[in-house]
N, C-alpha and C. Protein backbone atom coordinates (compact mmCIF):
# COMPACT_ATOMS: atom_id res chain seq x y z
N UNK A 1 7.29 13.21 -18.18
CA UNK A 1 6.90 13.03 -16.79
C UNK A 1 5.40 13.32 -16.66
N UNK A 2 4.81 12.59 -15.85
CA UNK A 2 3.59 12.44 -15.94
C UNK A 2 2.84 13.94 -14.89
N UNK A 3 1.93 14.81 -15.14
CA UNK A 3 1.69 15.62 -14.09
C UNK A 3 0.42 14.96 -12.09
N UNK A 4 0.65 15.89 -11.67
CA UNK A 4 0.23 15.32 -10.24
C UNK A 4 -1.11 14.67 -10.78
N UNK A 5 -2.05 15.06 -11.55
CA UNK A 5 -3.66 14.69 -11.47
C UNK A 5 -3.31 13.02 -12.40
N UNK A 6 -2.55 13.03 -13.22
CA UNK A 6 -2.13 11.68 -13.75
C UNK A 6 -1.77 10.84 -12.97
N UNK A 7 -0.58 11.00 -11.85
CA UNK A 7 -0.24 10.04 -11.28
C UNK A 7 -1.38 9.73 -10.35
N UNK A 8 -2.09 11.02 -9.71
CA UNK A 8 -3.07 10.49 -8.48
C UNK A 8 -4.18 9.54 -8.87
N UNK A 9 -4.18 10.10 -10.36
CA UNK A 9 -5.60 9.23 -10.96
C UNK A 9 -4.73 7.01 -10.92
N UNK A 10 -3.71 7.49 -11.55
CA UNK A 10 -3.20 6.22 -11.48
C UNK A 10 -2.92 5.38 -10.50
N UNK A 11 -2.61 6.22 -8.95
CA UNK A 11 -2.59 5.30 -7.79
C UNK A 11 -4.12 5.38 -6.94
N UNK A 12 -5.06 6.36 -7.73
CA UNK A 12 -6.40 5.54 -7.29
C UNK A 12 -6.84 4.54 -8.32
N UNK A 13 -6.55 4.03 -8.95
CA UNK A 13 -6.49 3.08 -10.15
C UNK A 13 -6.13 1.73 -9.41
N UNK A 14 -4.92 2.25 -8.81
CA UNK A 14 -4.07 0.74 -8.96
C UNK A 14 -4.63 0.37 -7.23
N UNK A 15 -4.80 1.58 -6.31
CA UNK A 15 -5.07 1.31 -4.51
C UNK A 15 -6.85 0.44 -4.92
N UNK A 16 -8.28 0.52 -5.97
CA UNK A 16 -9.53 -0.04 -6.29
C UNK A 16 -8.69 -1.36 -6.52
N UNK A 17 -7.81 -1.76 -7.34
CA UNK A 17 -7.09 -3.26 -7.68
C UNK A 17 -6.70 -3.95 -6.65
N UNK A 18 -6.64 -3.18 -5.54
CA UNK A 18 -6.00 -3.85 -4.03
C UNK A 18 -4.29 -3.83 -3.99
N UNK A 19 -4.04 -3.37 -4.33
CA UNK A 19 -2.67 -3.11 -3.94
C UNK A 19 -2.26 -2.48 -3.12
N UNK A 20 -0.91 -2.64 -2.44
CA UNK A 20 -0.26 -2.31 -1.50
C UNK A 20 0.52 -0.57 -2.05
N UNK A 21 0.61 0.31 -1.18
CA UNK A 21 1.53 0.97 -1.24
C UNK A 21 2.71 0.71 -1.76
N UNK A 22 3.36 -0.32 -1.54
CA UNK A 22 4.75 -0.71 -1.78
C UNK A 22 5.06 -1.24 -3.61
N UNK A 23 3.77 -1.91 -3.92
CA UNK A 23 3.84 -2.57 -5.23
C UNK A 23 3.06 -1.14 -5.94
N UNK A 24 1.96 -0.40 -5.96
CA UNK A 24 2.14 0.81 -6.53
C UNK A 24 3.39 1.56 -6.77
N UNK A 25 4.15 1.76 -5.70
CA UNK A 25 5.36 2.25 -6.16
C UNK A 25 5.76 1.78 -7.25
N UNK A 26 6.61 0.04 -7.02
CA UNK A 26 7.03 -0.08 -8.04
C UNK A 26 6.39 -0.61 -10.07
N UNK A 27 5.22 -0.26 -9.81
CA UNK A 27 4.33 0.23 -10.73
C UNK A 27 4.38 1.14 -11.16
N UNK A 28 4.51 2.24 -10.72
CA UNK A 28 4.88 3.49 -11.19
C UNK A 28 5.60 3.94 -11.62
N UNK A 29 6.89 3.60 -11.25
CA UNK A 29 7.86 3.55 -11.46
C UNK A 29 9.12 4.19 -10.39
N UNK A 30 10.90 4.19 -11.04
CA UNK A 30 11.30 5.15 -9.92
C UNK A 30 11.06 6.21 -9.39
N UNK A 31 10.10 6.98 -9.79
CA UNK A 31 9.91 8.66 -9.66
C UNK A 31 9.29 8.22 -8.12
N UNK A 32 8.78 7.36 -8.03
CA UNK A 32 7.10 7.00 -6.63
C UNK A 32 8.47 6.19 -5.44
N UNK A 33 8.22 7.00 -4.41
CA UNK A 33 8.29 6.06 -3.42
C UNK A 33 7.14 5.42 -2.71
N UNK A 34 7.24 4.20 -1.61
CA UNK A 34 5.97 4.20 -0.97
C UNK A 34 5.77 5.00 0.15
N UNK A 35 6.65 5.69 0.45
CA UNK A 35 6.47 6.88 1.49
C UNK A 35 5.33 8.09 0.68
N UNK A 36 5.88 8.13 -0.91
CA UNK A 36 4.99 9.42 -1.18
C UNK A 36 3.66 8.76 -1.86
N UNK A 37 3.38 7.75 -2.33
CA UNK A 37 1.91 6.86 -2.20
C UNK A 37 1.53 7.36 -1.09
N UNK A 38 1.81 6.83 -0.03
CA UNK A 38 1.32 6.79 1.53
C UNK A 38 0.59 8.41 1.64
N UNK A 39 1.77 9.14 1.67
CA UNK A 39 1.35 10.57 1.34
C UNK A 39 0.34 11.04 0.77
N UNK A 40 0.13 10.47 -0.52
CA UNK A 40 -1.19 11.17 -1.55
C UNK A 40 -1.86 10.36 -1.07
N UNK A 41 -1.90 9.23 -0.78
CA UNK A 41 -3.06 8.36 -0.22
C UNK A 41 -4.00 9.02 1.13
N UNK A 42 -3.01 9.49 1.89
CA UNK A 42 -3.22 9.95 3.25
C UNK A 42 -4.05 11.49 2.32
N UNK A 43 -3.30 12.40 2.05
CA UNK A 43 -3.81 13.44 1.65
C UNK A 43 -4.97 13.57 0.75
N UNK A 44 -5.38 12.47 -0.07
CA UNK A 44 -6.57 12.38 -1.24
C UNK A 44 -7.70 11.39 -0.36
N UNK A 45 -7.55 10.77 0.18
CA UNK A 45 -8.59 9.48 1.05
C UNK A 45 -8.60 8.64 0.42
N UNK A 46 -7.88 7.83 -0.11
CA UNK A 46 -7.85 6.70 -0.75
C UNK A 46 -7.32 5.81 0.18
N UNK A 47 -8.32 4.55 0.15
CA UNK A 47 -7.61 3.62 0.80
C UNK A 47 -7.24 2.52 0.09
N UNK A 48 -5.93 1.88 1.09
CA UNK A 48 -5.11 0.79 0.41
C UNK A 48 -5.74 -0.69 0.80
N UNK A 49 -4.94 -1.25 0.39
CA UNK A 49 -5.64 -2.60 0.74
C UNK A 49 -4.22 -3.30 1.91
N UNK A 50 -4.36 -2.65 3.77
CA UNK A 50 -3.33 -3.60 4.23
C UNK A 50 -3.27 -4.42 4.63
N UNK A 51 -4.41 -5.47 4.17
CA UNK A 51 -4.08 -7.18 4.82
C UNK A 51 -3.02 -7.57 4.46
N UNK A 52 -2.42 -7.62 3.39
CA UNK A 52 -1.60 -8.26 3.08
C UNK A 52 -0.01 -7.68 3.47
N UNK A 53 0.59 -8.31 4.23
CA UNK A 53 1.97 -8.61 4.88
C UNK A 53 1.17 -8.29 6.35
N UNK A 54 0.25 -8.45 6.81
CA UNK A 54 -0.55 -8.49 8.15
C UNK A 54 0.14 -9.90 8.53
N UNK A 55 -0.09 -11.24 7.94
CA UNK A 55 0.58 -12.55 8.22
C UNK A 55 1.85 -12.30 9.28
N UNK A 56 2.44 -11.85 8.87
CA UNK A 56 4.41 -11.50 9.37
C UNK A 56 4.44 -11.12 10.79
N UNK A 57 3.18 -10.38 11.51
CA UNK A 57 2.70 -9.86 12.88
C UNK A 57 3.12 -10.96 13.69
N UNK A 58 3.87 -10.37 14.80
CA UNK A 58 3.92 -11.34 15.98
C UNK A 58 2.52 -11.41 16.58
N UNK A 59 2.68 -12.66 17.28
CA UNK A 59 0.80 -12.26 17.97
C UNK A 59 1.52 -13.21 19.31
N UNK A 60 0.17 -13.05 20.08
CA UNK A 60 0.65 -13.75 21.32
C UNK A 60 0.48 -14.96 21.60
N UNK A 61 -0.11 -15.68 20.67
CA UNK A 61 -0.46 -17.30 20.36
C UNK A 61 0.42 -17.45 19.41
N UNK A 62 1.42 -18.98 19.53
CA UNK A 62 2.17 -19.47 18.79
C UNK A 62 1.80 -19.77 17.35
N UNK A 63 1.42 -20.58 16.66
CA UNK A 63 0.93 -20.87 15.55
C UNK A 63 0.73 -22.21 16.18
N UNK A 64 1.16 -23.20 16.46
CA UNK A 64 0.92 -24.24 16.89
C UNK A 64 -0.53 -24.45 18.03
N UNK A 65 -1.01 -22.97 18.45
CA UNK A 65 -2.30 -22.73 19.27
C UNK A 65 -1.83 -23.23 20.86
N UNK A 66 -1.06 -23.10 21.50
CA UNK A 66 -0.59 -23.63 22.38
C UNK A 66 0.03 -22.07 23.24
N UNK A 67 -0.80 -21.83 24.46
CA UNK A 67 -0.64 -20.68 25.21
C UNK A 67 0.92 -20.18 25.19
N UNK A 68 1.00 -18.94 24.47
CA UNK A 68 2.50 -18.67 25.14
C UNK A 68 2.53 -18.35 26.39
């Protein structure tokens, strides 16, 4: 098992690559949830990269551009 300064070094490794919380996890393996990424992320200042699944957002314009 890997100790805390290993894994943190590894999810500031993988959060510079742009990855999501969610795919770090499963990078890491089972030991990582993305709740406890989120966690060391939040607690160390590392930031993630969350554009991505931003798309999925309701917004108040249709996609078609036509006033809801």
């Amino acid at each position: 098992m890997r100790d805390r300064q290993q894994r943190l070094e590894e999810i500031r490794r993988l959060a510079a690559e742009g990855l999501t919380a969610a795919q770090i996890a499963g990078q890491m393996g089972e030991a990582e949830t993305r709740s406890s990424v989120l966690g060391m992320c939040n607690r160390h200042g590392i930031a993630l990269d969350r554009s991505q699944g931003q798309h999925n957002r309701a917004t108040s314009t249709p996609a078609d551009g036509r006033a809801a």
